[in-house]
N, C-alpha and C. Protein backbone atom coordinates (compact mmCIF):
# COMPACT_ATOMS: atom_id res chain seq x y z
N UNK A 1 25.11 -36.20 -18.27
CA UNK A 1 25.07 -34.90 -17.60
C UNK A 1 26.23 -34.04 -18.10
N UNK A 2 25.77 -32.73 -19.44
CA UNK A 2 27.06 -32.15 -19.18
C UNK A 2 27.26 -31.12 -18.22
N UNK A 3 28.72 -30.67 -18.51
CA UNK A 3 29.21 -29.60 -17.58
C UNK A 3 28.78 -28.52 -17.64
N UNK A 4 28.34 -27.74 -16.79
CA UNK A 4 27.63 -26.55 -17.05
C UNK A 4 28.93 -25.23 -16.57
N UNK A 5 29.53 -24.57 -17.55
CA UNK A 5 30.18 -23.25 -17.44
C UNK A 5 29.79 -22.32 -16.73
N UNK A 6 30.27 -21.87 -15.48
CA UNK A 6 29.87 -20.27 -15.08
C UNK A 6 30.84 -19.77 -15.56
N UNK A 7 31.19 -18.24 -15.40
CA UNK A 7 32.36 -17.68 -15.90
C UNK A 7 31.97 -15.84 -15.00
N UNK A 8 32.70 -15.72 -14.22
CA UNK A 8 32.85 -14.90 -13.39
C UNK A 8 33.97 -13.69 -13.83
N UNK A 9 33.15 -12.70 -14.23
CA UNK A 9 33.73 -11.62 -15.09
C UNK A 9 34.30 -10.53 -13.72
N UNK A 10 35.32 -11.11 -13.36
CA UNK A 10 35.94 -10.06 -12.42
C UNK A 10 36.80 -8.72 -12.49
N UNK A 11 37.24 -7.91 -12.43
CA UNK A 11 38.30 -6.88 -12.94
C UNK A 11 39.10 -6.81 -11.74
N UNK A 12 39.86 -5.98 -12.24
CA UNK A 12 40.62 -5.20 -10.65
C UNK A 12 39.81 -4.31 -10.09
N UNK A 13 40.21 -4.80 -8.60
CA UNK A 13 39.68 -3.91 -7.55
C UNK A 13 38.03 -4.80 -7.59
N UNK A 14 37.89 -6.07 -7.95
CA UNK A 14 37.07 -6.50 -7.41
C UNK A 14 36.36 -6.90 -6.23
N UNK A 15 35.04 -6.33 -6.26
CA UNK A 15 34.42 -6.84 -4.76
C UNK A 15 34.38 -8.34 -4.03
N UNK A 16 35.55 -8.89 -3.48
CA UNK A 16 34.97 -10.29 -3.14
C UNK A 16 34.14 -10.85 -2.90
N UNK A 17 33.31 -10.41 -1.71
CA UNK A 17 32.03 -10.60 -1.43
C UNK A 17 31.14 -10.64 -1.95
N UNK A 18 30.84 -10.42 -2.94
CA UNK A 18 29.49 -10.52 -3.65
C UNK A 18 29.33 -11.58 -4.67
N UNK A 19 30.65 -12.23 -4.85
CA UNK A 19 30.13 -13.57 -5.70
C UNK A 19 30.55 -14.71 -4.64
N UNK A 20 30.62 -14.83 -3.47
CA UNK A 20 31.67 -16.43 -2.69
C UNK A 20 30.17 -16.80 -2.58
N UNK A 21 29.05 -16.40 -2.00
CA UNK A 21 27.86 -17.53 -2.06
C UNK A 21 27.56 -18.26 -3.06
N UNK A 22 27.28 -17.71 -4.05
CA UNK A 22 26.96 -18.47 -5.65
C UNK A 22 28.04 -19.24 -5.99
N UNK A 23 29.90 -18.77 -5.79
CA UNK A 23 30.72 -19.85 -6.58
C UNK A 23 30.86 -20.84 -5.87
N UNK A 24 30.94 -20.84 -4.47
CA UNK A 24 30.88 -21.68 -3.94
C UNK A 24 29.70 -22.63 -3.90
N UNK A 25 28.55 -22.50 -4.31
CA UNK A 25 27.33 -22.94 -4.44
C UNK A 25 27.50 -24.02 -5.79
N UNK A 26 27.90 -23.55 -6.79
CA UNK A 26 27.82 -23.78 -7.82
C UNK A 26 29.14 -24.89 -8.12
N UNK A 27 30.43 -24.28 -6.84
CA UNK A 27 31.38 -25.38 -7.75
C UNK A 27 31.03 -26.80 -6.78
N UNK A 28 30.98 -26.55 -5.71
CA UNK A 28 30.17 -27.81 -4.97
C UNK A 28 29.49 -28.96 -5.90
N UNK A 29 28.66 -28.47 -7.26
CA UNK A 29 28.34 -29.47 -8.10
C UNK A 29 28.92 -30.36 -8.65
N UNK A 30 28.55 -31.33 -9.10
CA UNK A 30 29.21 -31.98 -10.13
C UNK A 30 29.01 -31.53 -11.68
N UNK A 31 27.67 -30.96 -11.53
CA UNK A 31 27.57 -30.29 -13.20
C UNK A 31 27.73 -29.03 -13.41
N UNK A 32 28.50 -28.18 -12.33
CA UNK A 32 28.80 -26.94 -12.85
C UNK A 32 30.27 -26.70 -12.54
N UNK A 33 31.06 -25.90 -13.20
CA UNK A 33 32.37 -25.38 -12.74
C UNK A 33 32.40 -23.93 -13.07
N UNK A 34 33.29 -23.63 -12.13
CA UNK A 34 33.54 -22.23 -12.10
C UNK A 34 34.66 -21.94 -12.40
N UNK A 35 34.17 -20.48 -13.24
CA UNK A 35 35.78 -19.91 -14.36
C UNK A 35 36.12 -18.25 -13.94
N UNK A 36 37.09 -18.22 -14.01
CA UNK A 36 37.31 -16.10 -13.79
C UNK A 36 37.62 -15.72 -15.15
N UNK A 37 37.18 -14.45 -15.59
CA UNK A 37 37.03 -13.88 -17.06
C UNK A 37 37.59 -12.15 -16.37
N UNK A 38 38.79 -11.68 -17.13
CA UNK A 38 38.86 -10.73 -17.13
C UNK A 38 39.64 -10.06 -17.72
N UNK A 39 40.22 -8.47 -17.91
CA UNK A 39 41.01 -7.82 -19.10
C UNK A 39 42.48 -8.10 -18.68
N UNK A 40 42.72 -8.48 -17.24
CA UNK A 40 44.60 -8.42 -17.21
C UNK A 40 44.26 -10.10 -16.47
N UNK A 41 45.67 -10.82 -16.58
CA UNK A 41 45.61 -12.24 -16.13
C UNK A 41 45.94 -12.25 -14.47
N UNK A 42 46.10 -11.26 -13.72
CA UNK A 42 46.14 -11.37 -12.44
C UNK A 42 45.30 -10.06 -12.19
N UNK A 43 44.43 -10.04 -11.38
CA UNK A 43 43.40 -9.22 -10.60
C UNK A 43 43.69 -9.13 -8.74
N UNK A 44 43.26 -7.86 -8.53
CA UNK A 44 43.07 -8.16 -6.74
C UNK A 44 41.84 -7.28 -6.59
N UNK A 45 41.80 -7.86 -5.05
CA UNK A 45 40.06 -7.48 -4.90
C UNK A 45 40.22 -6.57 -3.78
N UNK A 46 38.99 -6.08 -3.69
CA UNK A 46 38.69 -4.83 -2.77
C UNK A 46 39.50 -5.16 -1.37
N UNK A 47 39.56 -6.41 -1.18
CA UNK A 47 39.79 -7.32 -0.15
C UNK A 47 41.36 -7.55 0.45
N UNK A 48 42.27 -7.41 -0.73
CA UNK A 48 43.58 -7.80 -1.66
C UNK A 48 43.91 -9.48 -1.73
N UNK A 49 42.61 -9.93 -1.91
CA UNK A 49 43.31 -11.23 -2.43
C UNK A 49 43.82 -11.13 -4.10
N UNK A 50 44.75 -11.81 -4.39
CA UNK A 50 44.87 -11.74 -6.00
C UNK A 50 44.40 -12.85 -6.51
N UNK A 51 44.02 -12.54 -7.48
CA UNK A 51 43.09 -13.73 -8.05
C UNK A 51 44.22 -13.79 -9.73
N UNK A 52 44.47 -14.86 -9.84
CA UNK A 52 45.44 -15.66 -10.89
C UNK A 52 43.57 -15.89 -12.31
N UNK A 53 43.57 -15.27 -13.23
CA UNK A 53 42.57 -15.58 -13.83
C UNK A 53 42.72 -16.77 -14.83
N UNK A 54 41.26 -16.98 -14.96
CA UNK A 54 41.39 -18.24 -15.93
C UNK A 54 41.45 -18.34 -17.28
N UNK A 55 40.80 -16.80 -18.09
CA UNK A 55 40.61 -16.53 -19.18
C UNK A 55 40.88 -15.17 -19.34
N UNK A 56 41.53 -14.51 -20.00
CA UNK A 56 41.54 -13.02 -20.60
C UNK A 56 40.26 -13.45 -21.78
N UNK A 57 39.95 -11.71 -21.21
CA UNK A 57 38.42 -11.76 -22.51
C UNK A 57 39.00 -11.84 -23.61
N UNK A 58 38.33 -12.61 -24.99
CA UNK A 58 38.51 -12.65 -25.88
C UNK A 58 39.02 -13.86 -26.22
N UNK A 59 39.63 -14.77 -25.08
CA UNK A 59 40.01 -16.01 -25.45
C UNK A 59 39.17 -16.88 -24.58
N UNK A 60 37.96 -16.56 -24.22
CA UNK A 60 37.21 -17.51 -23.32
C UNK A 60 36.18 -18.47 -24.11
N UNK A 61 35.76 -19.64 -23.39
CA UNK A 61 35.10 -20.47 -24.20
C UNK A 61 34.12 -19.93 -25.12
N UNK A 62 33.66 -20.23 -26.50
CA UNK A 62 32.64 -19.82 -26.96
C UNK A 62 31.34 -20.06 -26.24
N UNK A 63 31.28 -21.05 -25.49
CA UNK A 63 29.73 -21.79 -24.79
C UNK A 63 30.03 -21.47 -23.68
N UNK A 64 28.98 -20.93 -22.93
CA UNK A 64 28.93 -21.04 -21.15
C UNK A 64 27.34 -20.58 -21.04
N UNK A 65 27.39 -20.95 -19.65
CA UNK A 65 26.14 -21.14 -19.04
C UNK A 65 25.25 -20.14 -18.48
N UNK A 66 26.14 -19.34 -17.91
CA UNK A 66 25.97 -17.64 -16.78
C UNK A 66 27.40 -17.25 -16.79
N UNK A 67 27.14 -15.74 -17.18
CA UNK A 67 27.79 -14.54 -16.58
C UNK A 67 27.72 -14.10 -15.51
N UNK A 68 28.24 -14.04 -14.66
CA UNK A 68 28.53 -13.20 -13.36
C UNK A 68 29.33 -12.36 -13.53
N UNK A 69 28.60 -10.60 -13.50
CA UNK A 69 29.46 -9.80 -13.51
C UNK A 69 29.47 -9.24 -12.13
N UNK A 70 30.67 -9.72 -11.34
CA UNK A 70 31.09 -8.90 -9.79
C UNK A 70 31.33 -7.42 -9.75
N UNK A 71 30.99 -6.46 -9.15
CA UNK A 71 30.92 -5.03 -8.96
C UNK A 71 32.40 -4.92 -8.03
N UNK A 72 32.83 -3.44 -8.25
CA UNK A 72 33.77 -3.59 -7.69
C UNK A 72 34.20 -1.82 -8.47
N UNK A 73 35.70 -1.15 -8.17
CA UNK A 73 35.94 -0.24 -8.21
C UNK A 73 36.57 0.13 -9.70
N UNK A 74 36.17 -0.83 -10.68
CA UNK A 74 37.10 -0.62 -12.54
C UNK A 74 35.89 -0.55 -13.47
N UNK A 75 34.50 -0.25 -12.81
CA UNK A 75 33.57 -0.79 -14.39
C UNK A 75 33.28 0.61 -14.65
N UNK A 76 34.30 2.01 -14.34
CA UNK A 76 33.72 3.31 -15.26
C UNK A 76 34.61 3.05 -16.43
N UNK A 77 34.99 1.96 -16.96
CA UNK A 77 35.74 1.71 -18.03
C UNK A 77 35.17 1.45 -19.32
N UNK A 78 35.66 2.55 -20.21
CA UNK A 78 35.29 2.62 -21.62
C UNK A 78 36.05 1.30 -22.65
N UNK A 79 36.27 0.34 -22.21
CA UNK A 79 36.97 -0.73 -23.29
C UNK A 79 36.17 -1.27 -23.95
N UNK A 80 36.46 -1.59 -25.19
CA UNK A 80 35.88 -1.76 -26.30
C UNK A 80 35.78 -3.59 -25.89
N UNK A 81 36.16 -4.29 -25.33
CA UNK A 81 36.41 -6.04 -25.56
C UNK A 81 36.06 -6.09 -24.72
N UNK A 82 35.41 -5.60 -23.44
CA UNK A 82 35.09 -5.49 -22.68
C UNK A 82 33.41 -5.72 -22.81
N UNK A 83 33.34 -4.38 -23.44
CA UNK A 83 31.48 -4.29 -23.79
C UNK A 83 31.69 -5.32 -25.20
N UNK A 84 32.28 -5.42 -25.79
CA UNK A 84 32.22 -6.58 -26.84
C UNK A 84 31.41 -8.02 -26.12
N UNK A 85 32.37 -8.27 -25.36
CA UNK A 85 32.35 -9.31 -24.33
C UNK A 85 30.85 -9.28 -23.93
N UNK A 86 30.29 -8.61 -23.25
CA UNK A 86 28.97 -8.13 -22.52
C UNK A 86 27.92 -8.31 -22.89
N UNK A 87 28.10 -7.40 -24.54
CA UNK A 87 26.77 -7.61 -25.49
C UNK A 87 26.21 -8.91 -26.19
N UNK A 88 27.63 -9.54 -26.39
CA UNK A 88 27.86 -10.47 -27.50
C UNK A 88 26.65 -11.62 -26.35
N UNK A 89 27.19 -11.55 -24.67
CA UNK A 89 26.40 -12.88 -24.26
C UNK A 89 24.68 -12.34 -24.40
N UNK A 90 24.81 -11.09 -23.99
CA UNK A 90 23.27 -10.82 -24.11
C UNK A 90 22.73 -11.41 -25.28
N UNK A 91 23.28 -10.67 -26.61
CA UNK A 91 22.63 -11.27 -27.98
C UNK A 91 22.53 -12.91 -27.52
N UNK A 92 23.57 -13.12 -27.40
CA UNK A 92 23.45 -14.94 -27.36
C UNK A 92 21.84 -15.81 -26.56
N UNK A 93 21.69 -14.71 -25.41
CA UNK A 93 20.41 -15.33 -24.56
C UNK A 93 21.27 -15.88 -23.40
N UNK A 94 22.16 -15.88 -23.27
CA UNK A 94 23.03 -16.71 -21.93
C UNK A 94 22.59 -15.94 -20.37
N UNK A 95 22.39 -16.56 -19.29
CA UNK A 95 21.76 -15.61 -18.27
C UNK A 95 22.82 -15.08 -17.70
N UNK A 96 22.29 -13.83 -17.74
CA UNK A 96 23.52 -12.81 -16.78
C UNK A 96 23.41 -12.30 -15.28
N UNK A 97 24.29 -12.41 -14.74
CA UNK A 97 23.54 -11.21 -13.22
C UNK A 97 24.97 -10.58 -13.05
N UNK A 98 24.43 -9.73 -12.44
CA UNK A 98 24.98 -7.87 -12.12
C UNK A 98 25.28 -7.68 -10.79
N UNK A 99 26.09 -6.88 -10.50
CA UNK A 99 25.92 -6.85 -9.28
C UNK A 99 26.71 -5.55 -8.89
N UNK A 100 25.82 -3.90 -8.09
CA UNK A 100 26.67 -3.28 -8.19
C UNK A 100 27.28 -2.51 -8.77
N UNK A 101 28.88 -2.45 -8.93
CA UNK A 101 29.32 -1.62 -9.95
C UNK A 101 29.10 -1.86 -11.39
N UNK A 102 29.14 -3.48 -11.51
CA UNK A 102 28.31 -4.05 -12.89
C UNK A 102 27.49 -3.59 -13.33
N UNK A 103 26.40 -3.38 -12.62
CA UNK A 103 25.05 -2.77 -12.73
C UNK A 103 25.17 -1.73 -13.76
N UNK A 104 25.65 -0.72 -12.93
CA UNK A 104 26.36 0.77 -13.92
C UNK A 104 26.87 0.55 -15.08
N UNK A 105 27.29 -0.13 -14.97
CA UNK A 105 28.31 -0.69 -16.80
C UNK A 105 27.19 -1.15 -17.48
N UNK A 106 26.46 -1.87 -17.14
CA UNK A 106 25.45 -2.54 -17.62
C UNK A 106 24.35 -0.92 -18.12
N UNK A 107 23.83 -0.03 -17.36
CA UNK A 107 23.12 1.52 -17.46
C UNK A 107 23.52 2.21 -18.15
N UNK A 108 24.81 2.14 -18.08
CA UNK A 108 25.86 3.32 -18.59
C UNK A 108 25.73 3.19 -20.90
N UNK A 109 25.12 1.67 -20.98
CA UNK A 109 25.63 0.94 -22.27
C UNK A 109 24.48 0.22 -22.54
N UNK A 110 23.30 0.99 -21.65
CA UNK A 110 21.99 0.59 -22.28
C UNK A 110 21.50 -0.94 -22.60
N UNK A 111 22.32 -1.81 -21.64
CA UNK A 111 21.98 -2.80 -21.47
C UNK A 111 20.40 -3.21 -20.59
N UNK A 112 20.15 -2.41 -20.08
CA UNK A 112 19.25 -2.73 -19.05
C UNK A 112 17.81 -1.85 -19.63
N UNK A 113 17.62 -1.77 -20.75
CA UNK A 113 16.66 -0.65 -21.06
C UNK A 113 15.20 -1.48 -21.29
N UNK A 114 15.49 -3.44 -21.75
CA UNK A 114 14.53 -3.69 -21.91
C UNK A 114 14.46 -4.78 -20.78
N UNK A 115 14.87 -4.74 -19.56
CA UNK A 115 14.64 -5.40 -18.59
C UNK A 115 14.47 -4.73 -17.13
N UNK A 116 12.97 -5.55 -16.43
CA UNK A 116 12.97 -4.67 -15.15
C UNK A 116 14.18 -4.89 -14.30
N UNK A 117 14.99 -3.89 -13.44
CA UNK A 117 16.33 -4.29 -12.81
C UNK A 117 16.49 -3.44 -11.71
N UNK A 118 17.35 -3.10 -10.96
CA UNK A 118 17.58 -2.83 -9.75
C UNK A 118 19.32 -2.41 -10.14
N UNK A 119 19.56 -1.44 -8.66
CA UNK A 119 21.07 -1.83 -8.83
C UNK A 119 21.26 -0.41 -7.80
N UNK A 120 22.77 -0.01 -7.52
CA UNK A 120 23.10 0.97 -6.41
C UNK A 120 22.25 2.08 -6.02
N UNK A 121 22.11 2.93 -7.10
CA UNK A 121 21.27 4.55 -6.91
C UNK A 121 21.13 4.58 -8.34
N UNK A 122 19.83 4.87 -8.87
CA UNK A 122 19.38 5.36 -9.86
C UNK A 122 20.00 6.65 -10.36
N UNK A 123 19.96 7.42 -9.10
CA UNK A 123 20.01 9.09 -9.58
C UNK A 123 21.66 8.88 -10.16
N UNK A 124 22.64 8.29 -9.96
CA UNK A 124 23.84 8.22 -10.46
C UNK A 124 23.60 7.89 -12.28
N UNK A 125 22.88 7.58 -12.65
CA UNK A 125 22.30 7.01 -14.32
C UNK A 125 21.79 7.84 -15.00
N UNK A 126 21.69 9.36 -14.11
CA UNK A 126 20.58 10.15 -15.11
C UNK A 126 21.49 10.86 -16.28
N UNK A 127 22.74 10.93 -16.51
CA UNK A 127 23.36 11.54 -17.06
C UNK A 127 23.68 10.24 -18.39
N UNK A 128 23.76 8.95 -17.99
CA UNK A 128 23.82 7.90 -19.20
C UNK A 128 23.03 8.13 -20.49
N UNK A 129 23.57 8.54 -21.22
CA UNK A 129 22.50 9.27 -22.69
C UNK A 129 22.11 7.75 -22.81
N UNK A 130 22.27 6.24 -23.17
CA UNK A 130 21.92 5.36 -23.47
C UNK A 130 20.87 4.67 -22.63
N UNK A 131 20.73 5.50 -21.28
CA UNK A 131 19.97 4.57 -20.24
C UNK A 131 18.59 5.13 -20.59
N UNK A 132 17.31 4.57 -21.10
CA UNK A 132 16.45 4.68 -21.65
C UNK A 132 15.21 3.36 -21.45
N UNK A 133 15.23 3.02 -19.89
CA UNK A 133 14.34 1.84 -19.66
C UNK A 133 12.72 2.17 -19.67
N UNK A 134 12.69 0.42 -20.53
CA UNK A 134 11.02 0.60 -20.41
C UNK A 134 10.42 0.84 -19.27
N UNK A 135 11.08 -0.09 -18.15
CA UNK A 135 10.62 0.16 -17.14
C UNK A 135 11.22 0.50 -16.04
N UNK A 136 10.61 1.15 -14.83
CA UNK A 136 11.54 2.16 -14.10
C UNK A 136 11.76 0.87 -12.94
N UNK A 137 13.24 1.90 -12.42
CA UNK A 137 14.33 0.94 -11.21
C UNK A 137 13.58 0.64 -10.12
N UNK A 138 13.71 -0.65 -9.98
CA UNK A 138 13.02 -1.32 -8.94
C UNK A 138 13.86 -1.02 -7.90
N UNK A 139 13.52 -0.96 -6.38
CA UNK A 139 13.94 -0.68 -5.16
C UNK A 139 13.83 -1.30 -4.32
N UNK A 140 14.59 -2.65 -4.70
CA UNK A 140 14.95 -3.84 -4.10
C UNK A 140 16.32 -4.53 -3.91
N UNK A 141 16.47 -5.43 -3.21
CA UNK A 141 17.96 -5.32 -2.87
C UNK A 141 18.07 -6.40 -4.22
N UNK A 142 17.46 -6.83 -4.96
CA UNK A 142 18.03 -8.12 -6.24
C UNK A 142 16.66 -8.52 -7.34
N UNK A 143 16.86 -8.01 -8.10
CA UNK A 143 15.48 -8.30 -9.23
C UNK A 143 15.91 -9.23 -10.43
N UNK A 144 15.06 -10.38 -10.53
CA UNK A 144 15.48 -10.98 -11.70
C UNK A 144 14.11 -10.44 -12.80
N UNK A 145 14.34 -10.60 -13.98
CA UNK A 145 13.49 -10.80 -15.42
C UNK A 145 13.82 -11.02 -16.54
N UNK A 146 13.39 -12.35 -16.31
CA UNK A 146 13.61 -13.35 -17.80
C UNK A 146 15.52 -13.88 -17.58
N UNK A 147 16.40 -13.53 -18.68
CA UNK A 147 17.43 -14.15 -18.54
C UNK A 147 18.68 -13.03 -17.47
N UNK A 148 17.87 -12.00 -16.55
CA UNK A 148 18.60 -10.99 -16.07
C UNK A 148 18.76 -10.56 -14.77
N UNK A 149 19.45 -10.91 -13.66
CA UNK A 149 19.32 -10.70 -12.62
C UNK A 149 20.20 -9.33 -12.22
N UNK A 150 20.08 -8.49 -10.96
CA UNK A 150 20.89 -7.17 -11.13
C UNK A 150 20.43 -7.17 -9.75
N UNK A 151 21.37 -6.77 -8.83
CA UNK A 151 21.73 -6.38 -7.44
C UNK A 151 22.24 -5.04 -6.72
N UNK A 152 22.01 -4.92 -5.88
CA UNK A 152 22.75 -3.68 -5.68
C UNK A 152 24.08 -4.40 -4.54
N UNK A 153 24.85 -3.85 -4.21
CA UNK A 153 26.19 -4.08 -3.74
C UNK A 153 26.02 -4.41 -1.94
N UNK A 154 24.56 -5.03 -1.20
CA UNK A 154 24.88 -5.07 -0.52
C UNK A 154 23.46 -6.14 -0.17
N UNK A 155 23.62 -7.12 -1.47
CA UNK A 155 22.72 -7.83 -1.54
C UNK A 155 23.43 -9.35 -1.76
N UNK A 156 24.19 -9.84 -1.67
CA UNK A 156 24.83 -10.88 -2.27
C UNK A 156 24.32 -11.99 -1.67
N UNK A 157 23.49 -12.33 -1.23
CA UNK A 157 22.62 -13.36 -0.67
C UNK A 157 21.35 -13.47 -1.48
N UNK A 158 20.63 -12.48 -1.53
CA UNK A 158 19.80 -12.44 -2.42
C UNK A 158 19.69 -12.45 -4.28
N UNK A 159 20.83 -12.05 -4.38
CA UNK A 159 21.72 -12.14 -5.43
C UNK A 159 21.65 -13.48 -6.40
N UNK A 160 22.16 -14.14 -5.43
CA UNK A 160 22.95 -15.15 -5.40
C UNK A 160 21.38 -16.36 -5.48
N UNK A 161 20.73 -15.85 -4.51
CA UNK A 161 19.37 -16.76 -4.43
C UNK A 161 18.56 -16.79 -5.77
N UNK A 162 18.59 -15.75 -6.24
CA UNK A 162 17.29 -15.55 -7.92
C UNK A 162 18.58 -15.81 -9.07
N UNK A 163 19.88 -16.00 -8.70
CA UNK A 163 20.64 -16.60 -9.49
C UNK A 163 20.45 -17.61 -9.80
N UNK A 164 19.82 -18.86 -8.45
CA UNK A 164 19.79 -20.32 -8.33
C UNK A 164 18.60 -20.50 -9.04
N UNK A 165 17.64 -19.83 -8.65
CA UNK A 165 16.38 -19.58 -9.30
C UNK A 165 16.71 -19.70 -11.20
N UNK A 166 17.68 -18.50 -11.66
CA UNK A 166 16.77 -18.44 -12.71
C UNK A 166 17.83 -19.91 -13.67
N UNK A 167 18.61 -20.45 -12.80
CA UNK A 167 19.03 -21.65 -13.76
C UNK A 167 18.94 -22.85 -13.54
N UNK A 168 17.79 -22.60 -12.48
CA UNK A 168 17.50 -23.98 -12.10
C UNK A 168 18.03 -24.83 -11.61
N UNK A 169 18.97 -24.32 -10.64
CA UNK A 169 19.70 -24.99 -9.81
C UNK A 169 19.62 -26.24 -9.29
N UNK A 170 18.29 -26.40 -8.17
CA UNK A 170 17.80 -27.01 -7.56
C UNK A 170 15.96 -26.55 -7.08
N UNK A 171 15.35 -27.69 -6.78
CA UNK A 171 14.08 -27.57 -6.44
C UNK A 171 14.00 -25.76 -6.09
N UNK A 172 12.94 -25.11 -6.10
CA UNK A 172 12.47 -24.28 -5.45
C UNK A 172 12.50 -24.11 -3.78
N UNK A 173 12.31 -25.65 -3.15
CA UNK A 173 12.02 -25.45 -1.66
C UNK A 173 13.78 -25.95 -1.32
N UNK A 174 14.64 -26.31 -1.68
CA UNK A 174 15.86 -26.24 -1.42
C UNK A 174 16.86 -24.88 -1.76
N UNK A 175 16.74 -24.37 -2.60
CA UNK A 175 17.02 -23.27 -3.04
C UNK A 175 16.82 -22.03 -1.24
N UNK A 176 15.62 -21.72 -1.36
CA UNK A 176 15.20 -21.84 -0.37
C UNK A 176 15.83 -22.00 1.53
N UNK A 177 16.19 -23.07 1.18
CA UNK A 177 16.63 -23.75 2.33
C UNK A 177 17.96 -23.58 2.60
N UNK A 178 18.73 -23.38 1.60
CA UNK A 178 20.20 -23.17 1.40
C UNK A 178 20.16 -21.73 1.76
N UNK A 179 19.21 -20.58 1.21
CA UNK A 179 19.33 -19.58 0.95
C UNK A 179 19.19 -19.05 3.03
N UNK A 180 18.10 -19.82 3.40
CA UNK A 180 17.94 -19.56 4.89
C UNK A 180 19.00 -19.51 5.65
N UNK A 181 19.75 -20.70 5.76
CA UNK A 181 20.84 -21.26 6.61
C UNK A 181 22.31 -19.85 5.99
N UNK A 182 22.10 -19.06 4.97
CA UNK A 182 23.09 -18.65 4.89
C UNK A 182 22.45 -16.73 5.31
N UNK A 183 21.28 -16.72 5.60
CA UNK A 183 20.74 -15.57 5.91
C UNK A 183 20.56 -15.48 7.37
N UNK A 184 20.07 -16.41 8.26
CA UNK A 184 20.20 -16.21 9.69
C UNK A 184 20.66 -17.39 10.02
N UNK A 185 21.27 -18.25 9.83
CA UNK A 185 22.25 -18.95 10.29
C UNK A 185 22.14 -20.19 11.17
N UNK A 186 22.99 -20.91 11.46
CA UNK A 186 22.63 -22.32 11.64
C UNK A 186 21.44 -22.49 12.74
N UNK A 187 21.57 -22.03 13.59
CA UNK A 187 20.50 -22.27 15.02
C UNK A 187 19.57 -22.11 14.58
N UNK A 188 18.59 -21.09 13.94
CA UNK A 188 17.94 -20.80 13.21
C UNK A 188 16.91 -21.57 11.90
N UNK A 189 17.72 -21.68 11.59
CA UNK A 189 17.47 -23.18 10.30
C UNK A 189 17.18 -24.32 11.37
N UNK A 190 17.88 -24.98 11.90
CA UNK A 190 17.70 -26.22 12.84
C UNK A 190 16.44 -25.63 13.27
N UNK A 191 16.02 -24.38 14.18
CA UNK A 191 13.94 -24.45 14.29
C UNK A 191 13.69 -24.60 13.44
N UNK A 192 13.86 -24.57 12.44
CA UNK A 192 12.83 -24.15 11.14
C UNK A 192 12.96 -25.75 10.68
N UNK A 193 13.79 -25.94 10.12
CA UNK A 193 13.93 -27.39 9.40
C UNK A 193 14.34 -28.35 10.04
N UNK A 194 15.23 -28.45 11.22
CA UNK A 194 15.72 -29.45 11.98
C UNK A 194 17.32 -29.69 11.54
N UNK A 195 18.04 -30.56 12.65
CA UNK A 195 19.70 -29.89 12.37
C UNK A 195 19.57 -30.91 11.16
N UNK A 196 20.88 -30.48 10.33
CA UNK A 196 20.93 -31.19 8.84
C UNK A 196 21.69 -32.30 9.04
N UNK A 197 22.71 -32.01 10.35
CA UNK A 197 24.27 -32.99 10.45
C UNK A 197 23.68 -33.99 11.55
N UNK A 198 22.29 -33.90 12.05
CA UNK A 198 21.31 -35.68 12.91
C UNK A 198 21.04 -36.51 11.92
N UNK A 199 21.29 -37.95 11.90
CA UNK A 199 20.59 -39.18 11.26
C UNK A 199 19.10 -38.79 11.48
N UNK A 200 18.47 -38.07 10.66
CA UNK A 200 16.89 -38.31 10.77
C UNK A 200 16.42 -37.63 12.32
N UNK A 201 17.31 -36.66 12.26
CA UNK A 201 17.04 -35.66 13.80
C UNK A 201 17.02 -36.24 15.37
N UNK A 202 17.61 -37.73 15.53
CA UNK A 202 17.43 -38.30 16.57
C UNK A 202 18.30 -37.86 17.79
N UNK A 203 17.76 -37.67 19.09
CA UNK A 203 18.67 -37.13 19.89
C UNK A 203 19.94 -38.18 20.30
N UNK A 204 20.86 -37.74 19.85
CA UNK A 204 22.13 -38.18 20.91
C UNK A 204 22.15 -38.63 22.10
N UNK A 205 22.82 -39.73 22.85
CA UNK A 205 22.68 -40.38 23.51
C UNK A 205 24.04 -40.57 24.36
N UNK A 206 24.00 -39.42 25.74
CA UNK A 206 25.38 -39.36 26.22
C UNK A 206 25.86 -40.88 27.31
């Protein structure tokens, strides 16, 4: 079993919230680990946690698994190693998801022209001379197609769910199941599926 690379492309002024379901999802494995990718080696988030990074772009592994690009208040940024960074995984085929202010970076640089996608407000894109999609913005809170998932900023559950999806995380009906318990919450799940923390659901015995 090898290790499977995420690599979580954060900036400053990153949104916390929109990647803790998936990393936490993901480092829980034994075959995946989770990495931070970004232009300065300490970041803080919308939130002010500071985040100590793991890689400045340009020195990050050649191989990884998924991009996660987190949205947040730095992606009207014109850097060149930046979109270097961006394109290079697309060419590669590596699966990406968006989320958000990502999204825009992603519109802004004509990344998204040959994939159906989603993301904050369209009408903010009409001025992107490069944004030129085959097909028009879906109006959903998280759209995947093919190796591309894209969110809008107040979807991170759903996000996070067609993330698991498109790498095959786990079964379909667990995926699923995980995705429930973190959308309406424990009581909830226990009707639906039964509590997870009973030996085989047996009642307790005071």
């Amino acid at each position: 079993m090898s290790l499977k690379k995420a690599l979580f492309l954060i900036l400053d002024q990153y949104a916390d919230w929109e990647g803790v379901y998936l990393a936490s999802a993901l480092n829980q494995r034994e075959d995946w680990s989770v990495h931070t990718v970004s232009l300065d080696p300490i970041v803080s988030s919308i939130g002010g946690f500071k985040t100590s990074v793991d890689y400045i772009i340009g020195l990050e592994p050649a191989n990884f698994n998924l991009l996660v690009m987190i949205g947040g208040d730095s992606w009207s940024n014109d850097n060149k190693k930046l979109l270097h960074f961006v394109k290079t995984a697309f060419q590669k085929n590596i699966p990406i998801a968006a989320i958000c202010g990502a999204v825009d970076f992603l519109a802004k640089n004509g990344l998204l022209n040959n994939h159906s996608h989603t993301g904050n407000f369209v009408y903010l894109w009409k001025d992107y001379k490069q944004y030129k999609p085959i097909s028009s913005f879906v109006e959903k809170q998280a759209v995947r197609d093919k190796n591309l998932v894209t969110a809008n900023g107040t979807a991170p559950i759903e996000f996070t769910n067609l993330i698991l999806e498109m790498i095959d995380f786990d079964t379909p009906e667990n995926i699923e199941k995980m995705m429930y318990m973190n959308r309406y919450g424990f009581y909830h799940f226990c009707d639906k599926y039964g509590n997870p923390f009973v030996e085989g659901h047996h009642h307790h015995h005071h």
